[in-house]
Each structure stands twice: as C-alpha cells, then as structure tokens.
Protein backbone atom coordinates (compact mmCIF):
# COMPACT_ATOMS: atom_id res chain seq x y z
CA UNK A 1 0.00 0.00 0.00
CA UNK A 2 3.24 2.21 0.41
CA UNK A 3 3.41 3.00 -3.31
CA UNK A 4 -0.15 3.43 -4.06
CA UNK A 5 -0.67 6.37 -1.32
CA UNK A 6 2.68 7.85 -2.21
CA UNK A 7 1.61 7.99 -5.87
CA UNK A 8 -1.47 9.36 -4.95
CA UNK A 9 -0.77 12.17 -2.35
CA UNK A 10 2.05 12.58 -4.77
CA UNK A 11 -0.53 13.74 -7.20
CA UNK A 12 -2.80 15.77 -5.06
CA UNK A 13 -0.59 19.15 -5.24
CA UNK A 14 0.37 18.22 -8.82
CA UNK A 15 -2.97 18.62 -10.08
CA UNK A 16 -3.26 21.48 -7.76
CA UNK A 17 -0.05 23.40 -9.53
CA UNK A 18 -1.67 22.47 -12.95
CA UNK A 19 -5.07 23.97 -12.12
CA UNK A 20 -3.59 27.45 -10.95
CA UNK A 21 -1.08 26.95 -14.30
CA UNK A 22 -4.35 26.72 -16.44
CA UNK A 23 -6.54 29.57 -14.47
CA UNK A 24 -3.89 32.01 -15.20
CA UNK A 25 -3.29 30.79 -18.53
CA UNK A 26 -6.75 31.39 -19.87
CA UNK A 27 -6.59 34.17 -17.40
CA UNK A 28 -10.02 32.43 -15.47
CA UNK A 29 -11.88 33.54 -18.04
CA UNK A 30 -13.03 29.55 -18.03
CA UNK A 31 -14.06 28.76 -14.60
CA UNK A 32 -14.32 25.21 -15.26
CA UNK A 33 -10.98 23.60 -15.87
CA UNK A 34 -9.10 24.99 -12.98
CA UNK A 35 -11.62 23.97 -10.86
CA UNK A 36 -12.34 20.64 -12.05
CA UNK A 37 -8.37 20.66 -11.87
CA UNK A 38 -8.14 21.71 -8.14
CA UNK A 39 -11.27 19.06 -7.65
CA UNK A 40 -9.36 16.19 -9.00
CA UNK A 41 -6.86 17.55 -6.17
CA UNK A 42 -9.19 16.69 -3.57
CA UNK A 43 -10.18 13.42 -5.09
CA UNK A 44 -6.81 11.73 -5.35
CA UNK A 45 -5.69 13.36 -2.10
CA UNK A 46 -8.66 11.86 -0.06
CA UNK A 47 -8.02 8.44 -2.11
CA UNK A 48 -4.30 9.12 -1.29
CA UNK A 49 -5.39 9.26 2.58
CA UNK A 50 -7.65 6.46 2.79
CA UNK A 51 -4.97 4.34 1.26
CA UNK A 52 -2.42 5.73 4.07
CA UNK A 53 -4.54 4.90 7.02
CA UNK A 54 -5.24 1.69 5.66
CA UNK A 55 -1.46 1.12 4.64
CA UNK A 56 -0.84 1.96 8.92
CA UNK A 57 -3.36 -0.72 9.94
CA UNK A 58 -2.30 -3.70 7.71
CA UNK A 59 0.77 -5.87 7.59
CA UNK A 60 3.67 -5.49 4.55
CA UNK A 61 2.36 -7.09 1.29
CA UNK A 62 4.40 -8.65 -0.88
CA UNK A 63 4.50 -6.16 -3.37
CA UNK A 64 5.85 -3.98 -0.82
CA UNK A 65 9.04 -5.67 -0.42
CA UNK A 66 11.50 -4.78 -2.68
CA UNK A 67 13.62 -8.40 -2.54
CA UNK A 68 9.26 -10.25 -2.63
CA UNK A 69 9.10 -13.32 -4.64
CA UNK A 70 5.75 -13.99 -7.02
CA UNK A 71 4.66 -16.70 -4.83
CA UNK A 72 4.50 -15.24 -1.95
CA UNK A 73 1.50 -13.37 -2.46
CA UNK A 74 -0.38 -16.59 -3.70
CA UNK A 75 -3.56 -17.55 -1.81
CA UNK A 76 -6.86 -16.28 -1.45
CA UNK A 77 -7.17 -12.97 -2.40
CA UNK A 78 -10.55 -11.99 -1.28
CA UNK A 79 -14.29 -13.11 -1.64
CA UNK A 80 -16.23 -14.20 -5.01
CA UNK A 81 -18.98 -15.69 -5.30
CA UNK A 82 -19.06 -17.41 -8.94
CA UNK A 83 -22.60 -18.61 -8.64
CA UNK A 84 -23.85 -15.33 -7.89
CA UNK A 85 -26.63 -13.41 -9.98
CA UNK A 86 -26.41 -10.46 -8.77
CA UNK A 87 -23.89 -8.47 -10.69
CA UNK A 88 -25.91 -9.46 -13.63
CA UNK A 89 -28.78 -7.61 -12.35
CA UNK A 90 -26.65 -4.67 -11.72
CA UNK A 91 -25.15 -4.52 -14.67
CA UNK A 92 -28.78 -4.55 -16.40
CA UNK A 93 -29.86 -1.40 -13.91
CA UNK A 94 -27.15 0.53 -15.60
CA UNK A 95 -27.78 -0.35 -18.84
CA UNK A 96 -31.59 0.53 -18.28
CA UNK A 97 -29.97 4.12 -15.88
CA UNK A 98 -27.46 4.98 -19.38
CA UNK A 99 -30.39 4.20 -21.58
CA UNK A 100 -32.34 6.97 -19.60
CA UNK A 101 -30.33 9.39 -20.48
CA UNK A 102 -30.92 8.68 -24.43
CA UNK A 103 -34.88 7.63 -24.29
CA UNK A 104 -36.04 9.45 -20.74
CA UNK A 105 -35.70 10.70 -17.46
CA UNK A 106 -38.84 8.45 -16.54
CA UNK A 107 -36.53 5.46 -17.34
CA UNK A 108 -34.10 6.69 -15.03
CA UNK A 109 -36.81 5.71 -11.62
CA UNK A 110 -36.99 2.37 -12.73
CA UNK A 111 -33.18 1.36 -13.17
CA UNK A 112 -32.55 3.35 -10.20
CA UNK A 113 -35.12 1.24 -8.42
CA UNK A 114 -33.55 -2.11 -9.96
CA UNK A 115 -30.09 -0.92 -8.91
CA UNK A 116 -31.25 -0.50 -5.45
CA UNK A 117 -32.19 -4.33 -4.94
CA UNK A 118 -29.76 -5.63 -7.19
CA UNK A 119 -26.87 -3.62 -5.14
CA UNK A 120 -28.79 -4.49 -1.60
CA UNK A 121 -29.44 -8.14 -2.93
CA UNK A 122 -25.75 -8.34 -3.70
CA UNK A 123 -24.78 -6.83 -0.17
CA UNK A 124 -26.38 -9.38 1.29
CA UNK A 125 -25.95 -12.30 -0.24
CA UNK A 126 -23.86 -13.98 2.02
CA UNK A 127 -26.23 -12.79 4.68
CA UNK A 128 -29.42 -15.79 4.09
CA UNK A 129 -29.78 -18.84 2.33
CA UNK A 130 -26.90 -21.43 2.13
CA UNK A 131 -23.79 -19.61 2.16
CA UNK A 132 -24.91 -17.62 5.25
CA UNK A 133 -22.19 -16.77 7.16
C-alpha cells in the first residue's frame, strides 16, 4: 500500500499546480478547468489518505518488499462468489440508468429502483440462504 498512497498524495498538489497553471493561462476567463483541476486535487488526495490509514493498519504485502518473490502473495485474495446473480442484475440497472439518459428521465426511476435491490441483494448475499455466514 506504500506506493499506491505515495503515488497518490504525490498527485494531489500536482494537479493542484496544474489547475492554478491553467486559471492564469486562460486568465479564469473559463471557470471550469481549474476547478475541475483543483477538484481532482481533492479526489486523489482523499483516495491518497484512505490508502495511508489503511497502509498503517495492515501488515507489509508482498508487493511492498523490494527483494518479494511472485509466490508469496499466492492464496486467497478476497471473496467471489461465482454462482452469484447479482452483478448481472446490476449490470442490467445501468444499462436501463445509461439508456435513460438517451430515451427518458422516466426510465431513469426504474433502473434506479432495480439498482437499489440488485446492489442491496448483492450486499447481502452472504447474509441468508446457504452460504450464510
């Protein structure tokens, strides 16, 4: 996690610098790009942070040894669940939310509404049933 939130608090002032470059370049006579600039700022320096605390609370990975071998970062890596529905479901509420934008705003309601349970169902799926933990 070392390099990631280095890179990315790294970035934070970076963006800042270029967003004051390009005010006084167009002389902030376009409001937008500086602060969109200075906004991406913010972004990667509260990504930047998270990553930091969480690099403080967790053990070295491997990728954070210089001298790590490949293997020693085999294992399980996390959670899947490859008999799981439910990221087919969300993928279909944001086809039916991007297809709003193109056919109608009443669209939008009911892929918002599918995305709701499909996200909550997906939450929760280890929650009931068989695989309840």
């Amino acid at each position: 996690m070392k390099t990631e939130y280095k890179l990315f608090l790294g970035l934070g002032p970076f963006f800042v610098l270029i967003g004051l470059i390009y005010g006084f370049w167009t002389e902030w006579t376009e409001p937008v790009g500086p602060i969109a600039l200075i906004l991406t700022a913010a972004l990667v320096a509260m990504i930047g942070s998270y990553l930091a605390l969480t690099a403080r609370r967790i053990d070295d990975r491997p990728e954070d040894d210089p001298d790590g071998l490949i293997e020693e970062g085999a294992g399980d890596q996390g959670v899947y669940s490859p008999w799981s529905w439910w990221p087919l479901a969300i993928g279909f509420a944001a086809a039916v939310l991007f297809a709003s934008l193109a056919i109608g705003w009443w669209m939008f309601y009911i892929g918002a509404a599918i995305g709701v349970v499909a996200l909550v169902g997906w939450v929760f799926e280890f929650s009931r049933g068989q695989h309840a933990h």
